[in-house]
PDB file of N, CA and C in Angstrom:
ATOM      1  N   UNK A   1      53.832 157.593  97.396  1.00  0.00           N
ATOM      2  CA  UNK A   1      54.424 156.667  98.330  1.00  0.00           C
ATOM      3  C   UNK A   1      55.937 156.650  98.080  1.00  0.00           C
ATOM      4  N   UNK A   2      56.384 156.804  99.157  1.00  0.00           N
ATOM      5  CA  UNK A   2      58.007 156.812  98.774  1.00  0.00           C
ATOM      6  C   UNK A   2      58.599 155.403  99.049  1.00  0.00           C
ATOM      7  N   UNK A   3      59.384 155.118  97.985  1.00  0.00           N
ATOM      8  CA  UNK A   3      60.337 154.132  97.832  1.00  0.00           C
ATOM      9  C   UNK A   3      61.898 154.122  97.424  1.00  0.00           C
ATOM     10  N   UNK A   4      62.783 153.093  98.327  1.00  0.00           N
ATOM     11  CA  UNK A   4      63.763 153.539  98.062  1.00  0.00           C
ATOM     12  C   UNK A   4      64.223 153.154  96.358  1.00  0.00           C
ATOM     13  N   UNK A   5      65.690 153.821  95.756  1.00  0.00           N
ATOM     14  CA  UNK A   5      66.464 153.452  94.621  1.00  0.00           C
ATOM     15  C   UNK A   5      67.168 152.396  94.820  1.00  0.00           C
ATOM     16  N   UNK A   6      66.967 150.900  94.348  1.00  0.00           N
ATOM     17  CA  UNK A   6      67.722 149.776  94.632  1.00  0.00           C
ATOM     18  C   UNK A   6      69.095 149.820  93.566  1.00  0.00           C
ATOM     19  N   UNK A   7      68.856 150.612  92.433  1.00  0.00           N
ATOM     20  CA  UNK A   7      69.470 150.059  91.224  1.00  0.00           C
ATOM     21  C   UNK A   7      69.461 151.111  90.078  1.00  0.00           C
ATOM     22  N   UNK A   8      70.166 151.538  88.723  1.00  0.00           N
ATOM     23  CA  UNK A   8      69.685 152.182  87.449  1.00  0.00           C
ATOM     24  C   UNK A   8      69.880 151.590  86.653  1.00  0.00           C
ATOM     25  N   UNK A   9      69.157 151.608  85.711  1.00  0.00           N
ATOM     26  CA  UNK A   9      69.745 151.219  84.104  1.00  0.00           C
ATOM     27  C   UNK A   9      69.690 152.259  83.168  1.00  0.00           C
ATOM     28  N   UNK A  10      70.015 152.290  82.102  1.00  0.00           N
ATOM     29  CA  UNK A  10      69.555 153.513  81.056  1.00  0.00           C
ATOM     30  C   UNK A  10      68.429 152.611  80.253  1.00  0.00           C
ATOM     31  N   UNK A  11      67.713 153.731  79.805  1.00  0.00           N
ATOM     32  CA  UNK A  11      66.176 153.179  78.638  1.00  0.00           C
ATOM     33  C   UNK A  11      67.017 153.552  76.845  1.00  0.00           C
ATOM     34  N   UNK A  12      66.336 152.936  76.033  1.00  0.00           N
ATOM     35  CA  UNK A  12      66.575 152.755  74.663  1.00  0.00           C
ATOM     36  C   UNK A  12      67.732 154.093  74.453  1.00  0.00           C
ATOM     37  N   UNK A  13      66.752 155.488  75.235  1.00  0.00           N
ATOM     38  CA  UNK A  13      67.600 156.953  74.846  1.00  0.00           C
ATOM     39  C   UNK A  13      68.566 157.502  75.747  1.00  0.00           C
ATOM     40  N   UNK A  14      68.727 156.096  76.643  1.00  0.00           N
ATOM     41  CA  UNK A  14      70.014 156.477  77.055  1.00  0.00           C
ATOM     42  C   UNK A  14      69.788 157.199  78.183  1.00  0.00           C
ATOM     43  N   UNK A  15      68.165 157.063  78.534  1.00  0.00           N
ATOM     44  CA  UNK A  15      68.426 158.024  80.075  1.00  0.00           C
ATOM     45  C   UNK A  15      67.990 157.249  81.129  1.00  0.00           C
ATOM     46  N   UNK A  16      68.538 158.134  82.567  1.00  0.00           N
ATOM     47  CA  UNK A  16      68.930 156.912  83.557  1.00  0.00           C
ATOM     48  C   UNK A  16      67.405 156.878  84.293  1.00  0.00           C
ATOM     49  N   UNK A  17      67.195 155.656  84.634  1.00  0.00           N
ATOM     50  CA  UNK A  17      65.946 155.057  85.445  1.00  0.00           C
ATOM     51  C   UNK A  17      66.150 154.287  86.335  1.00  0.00           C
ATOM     52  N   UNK A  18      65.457 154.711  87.374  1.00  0.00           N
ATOM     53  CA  UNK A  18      65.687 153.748  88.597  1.00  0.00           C
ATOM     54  C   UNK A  18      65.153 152.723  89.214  1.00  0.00           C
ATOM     55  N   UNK A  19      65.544 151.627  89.781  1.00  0.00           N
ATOM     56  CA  UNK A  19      64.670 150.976  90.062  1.00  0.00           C
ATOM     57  C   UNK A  19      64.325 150.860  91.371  1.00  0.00           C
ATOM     58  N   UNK A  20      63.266 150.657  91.516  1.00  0.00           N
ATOM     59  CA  UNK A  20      62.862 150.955  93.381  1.00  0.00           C
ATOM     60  C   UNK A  20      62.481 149.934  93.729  1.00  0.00           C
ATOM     61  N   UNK A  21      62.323 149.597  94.626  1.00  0.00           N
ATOM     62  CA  UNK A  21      62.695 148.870  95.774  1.00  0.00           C
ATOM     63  C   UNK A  21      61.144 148.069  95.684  1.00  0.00           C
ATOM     64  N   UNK A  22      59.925 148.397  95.326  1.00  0.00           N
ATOM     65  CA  UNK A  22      58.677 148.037  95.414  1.00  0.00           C
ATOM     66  C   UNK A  22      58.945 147.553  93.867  1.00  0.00           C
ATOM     67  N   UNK A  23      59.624 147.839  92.888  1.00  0.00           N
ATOM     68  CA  UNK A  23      59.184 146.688  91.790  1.00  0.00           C
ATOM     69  C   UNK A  23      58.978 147.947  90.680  1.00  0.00           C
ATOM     70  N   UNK A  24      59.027 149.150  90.718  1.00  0.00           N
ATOM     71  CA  UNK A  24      58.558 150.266  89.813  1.00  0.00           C
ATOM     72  C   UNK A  24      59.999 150.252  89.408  1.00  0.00           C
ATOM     73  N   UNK A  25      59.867 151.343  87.970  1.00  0.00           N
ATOM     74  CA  UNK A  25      60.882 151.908  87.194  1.00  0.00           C
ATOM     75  C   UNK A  25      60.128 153.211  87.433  1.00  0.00           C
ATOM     76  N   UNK A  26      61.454 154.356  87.488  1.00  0.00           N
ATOM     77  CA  UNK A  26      61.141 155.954  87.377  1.00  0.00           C
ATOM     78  C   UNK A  26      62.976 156.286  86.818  1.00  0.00           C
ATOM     79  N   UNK A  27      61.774 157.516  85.587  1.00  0.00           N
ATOM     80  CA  UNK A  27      63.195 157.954  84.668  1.00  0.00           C
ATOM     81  C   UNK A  27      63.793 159.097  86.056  1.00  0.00           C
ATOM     82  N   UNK A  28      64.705 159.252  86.161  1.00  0.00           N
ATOM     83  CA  UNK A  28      65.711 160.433  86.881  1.00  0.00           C
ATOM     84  C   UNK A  28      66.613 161.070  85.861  1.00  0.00           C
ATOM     85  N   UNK A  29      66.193 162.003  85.570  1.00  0.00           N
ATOM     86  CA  UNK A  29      66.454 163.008  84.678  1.00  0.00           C
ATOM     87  C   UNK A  29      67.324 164.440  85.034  1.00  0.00           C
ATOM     88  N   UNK A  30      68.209 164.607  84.588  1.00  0.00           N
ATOM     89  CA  UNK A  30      68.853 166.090  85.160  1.00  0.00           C
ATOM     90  C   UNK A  30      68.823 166.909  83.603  1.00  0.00           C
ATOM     91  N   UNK A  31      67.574 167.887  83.735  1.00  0.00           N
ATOM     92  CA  UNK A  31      67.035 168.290  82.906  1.00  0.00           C
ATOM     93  C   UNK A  31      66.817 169.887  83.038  1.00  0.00           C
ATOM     94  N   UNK A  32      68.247 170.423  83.750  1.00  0.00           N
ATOM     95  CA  UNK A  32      67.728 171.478  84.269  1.00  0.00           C
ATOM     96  C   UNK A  32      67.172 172.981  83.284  1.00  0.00           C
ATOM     97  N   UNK A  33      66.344 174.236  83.374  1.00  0.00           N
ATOM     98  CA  UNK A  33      65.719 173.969  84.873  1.00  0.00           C
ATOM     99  C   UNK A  33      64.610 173.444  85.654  1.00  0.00           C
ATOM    100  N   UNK A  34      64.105 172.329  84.651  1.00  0.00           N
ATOM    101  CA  UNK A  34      63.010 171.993  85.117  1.00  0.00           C
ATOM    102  C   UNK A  34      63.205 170.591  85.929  1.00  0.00           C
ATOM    103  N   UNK A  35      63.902 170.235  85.987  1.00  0.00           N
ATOM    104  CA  UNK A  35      64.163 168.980  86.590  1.00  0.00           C
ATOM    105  C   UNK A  35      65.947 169.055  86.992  1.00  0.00           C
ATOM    106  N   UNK A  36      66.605 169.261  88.404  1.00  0.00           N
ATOM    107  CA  UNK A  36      67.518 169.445  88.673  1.00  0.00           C
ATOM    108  C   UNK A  36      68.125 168.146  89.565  1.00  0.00           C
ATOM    109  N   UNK A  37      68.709 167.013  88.789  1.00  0.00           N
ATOM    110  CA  UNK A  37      69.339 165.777  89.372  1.00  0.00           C
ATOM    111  C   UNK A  37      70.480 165.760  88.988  1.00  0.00           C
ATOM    112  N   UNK A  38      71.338 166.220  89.301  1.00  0.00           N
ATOM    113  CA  UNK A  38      72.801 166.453  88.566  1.00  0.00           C
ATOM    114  C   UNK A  38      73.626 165.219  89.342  1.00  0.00           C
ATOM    115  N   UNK A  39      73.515 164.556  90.250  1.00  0.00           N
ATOM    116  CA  UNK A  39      73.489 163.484  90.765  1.00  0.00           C
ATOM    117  C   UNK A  39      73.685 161.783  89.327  1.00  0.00           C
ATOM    118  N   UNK A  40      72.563 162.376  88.817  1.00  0.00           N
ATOM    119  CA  UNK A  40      72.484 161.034  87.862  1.00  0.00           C
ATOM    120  C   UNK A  40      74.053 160.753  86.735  1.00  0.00           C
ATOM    121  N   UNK A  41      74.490 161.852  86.594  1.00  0.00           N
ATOM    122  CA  UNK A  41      75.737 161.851  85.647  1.00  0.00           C
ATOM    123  C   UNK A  41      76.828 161.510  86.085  1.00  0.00           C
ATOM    124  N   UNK A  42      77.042 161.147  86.779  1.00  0.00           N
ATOM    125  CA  UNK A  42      78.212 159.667  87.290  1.00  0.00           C
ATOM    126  C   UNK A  42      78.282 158.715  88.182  1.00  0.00           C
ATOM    127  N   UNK A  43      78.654 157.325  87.640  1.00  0.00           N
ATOM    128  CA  UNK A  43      78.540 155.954  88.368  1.00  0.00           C
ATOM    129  C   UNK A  43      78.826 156.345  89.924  1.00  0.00           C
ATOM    130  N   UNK A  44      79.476 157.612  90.379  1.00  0.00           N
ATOM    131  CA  UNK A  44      80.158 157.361  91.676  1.00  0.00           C
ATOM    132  C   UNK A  44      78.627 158.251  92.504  1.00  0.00           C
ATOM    133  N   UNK A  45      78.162 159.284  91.826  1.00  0.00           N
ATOM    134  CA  UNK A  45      76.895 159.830  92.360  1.00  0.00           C
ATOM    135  C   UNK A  45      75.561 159.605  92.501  1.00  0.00           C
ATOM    136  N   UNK A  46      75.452 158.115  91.659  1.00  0.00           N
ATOM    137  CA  UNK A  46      74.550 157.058  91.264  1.00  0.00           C
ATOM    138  C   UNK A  46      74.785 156.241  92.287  1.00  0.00           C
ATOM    139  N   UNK A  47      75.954 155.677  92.299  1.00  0.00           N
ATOM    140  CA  UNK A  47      75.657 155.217  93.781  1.00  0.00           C
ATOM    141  C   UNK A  47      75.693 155.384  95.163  1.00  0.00           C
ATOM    142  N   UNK A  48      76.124 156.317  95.179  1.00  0.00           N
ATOM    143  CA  UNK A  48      76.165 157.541  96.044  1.00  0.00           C
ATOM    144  C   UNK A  48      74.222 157.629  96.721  1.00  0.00           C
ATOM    145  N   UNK A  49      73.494 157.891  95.794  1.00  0.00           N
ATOM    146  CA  UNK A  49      72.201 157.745  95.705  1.00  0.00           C
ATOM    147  C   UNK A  49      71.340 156.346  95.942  1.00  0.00           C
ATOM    148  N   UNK A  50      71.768 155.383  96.151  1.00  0.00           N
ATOM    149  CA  UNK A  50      71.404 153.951  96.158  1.00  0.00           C
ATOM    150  C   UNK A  50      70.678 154.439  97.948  1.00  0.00           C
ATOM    151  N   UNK A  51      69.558 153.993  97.469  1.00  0.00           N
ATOM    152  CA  UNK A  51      68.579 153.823  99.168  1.00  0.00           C
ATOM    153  C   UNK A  51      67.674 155.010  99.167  1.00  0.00           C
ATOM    154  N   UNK A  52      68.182 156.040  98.359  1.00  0.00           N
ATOM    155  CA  UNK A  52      67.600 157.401  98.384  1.00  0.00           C
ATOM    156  C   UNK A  52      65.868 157.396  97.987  1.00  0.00           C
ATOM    157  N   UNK A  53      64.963 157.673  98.661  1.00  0.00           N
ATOM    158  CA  UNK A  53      63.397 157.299  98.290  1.00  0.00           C
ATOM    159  C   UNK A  53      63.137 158.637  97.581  1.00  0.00           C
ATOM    160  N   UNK A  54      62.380 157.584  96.702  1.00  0.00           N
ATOM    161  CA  UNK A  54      61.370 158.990  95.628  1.00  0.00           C
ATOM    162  C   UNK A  54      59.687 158.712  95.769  1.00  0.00           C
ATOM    163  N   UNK A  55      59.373 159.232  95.222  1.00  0.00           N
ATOM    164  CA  UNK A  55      57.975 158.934  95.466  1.00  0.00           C
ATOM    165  C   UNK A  55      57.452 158.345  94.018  1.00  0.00           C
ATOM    166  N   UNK A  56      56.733 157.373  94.505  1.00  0.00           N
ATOM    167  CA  UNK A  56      56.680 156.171  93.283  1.00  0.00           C
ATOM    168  C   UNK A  56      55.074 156.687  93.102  1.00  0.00           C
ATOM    169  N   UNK A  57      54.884 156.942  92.224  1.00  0.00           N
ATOM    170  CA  UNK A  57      53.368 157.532  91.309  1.00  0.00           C
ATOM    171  C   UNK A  57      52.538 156.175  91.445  1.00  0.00           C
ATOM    172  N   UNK A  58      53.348 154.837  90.622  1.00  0.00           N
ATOM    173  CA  UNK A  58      53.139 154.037  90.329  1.00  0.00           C
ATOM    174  C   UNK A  58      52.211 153.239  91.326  1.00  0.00           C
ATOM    175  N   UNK A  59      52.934 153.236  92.390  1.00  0.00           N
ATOM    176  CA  UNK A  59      52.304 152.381  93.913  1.00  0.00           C
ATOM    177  C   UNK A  59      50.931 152.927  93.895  1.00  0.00           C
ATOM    178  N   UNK A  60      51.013 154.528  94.436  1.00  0.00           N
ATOM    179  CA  UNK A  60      50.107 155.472  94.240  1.00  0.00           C
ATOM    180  C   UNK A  60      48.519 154.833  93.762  1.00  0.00           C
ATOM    181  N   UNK A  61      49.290 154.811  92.233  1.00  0.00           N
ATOM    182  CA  UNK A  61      47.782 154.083  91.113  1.00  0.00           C
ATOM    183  C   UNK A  61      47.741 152.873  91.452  1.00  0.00           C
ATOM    184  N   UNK A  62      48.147 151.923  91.931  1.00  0.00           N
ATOM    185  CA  UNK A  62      47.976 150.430  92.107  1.00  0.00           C
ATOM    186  C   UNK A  62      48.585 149.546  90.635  1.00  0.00           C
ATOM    187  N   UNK A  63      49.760 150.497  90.093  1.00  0.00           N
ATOM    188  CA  UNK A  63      49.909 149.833  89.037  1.00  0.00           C
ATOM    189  C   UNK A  63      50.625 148.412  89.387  1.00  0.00           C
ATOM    190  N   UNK A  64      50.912 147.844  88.040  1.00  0.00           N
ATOM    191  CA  UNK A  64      51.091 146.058  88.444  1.00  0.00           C
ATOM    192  C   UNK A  64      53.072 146.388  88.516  1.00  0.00           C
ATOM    193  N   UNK A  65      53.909 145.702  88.959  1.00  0.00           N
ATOM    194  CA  UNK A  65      55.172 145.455  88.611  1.00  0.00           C
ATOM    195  C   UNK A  65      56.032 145.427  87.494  1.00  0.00           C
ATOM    196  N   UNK A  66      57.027 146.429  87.201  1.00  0.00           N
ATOM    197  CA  UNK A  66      57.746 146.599  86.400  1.00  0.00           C
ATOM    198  C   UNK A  66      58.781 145.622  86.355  1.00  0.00           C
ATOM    199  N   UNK A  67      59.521 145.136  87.382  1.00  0.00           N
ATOM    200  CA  UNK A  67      60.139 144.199  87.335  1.00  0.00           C
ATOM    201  C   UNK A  67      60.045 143.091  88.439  1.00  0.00           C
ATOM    202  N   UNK A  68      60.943 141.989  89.047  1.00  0.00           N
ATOM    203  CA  UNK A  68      60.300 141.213  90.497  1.00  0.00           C
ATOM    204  C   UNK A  68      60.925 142.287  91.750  1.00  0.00           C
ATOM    205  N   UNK A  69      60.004 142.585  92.754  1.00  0.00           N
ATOM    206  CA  UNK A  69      60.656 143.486  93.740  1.00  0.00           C
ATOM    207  C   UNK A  69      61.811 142.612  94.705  1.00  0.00           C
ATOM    208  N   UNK A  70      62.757 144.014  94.816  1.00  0.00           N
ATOM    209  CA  UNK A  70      63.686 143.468  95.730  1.00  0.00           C
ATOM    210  C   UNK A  70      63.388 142.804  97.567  1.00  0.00           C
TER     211      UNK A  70
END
């Protein structure tokens, strides 16, 4: 199910996660070459990305809320 990126924070290791719009967290990783988000490595391309939908796994499974949805 796709949802948009309301927001990021970084996790304990410092990598960036997003928060979506339904209440999920997803890490966004530029990990290339297996994961190519080169996007995530600066505040101006981060938000640049704000609204952008990913597909939330989470919804998917019926998991419960990561944080209160926007």
């Amino acid at each position: 199910m796709k949802k948009a990126i309301v927001d990021y924070h970084q996790d304990e290791e410092n990598h960036w996660v997003a928060r979506l719009a339904c209440g999920h967290f997803q890490h966004v990783r530029h990990q290339p070459p297996f994961i190519n988000r080169p996007w995530v490595l600066t505040p101006a391309t981060r938000a640049a990305n704000l609204g952008q939908k990913l597909n939330c796994i989470k919804c998917d499974e019926g998991a419960e809320n990561d944080f209160e949805p926007i």
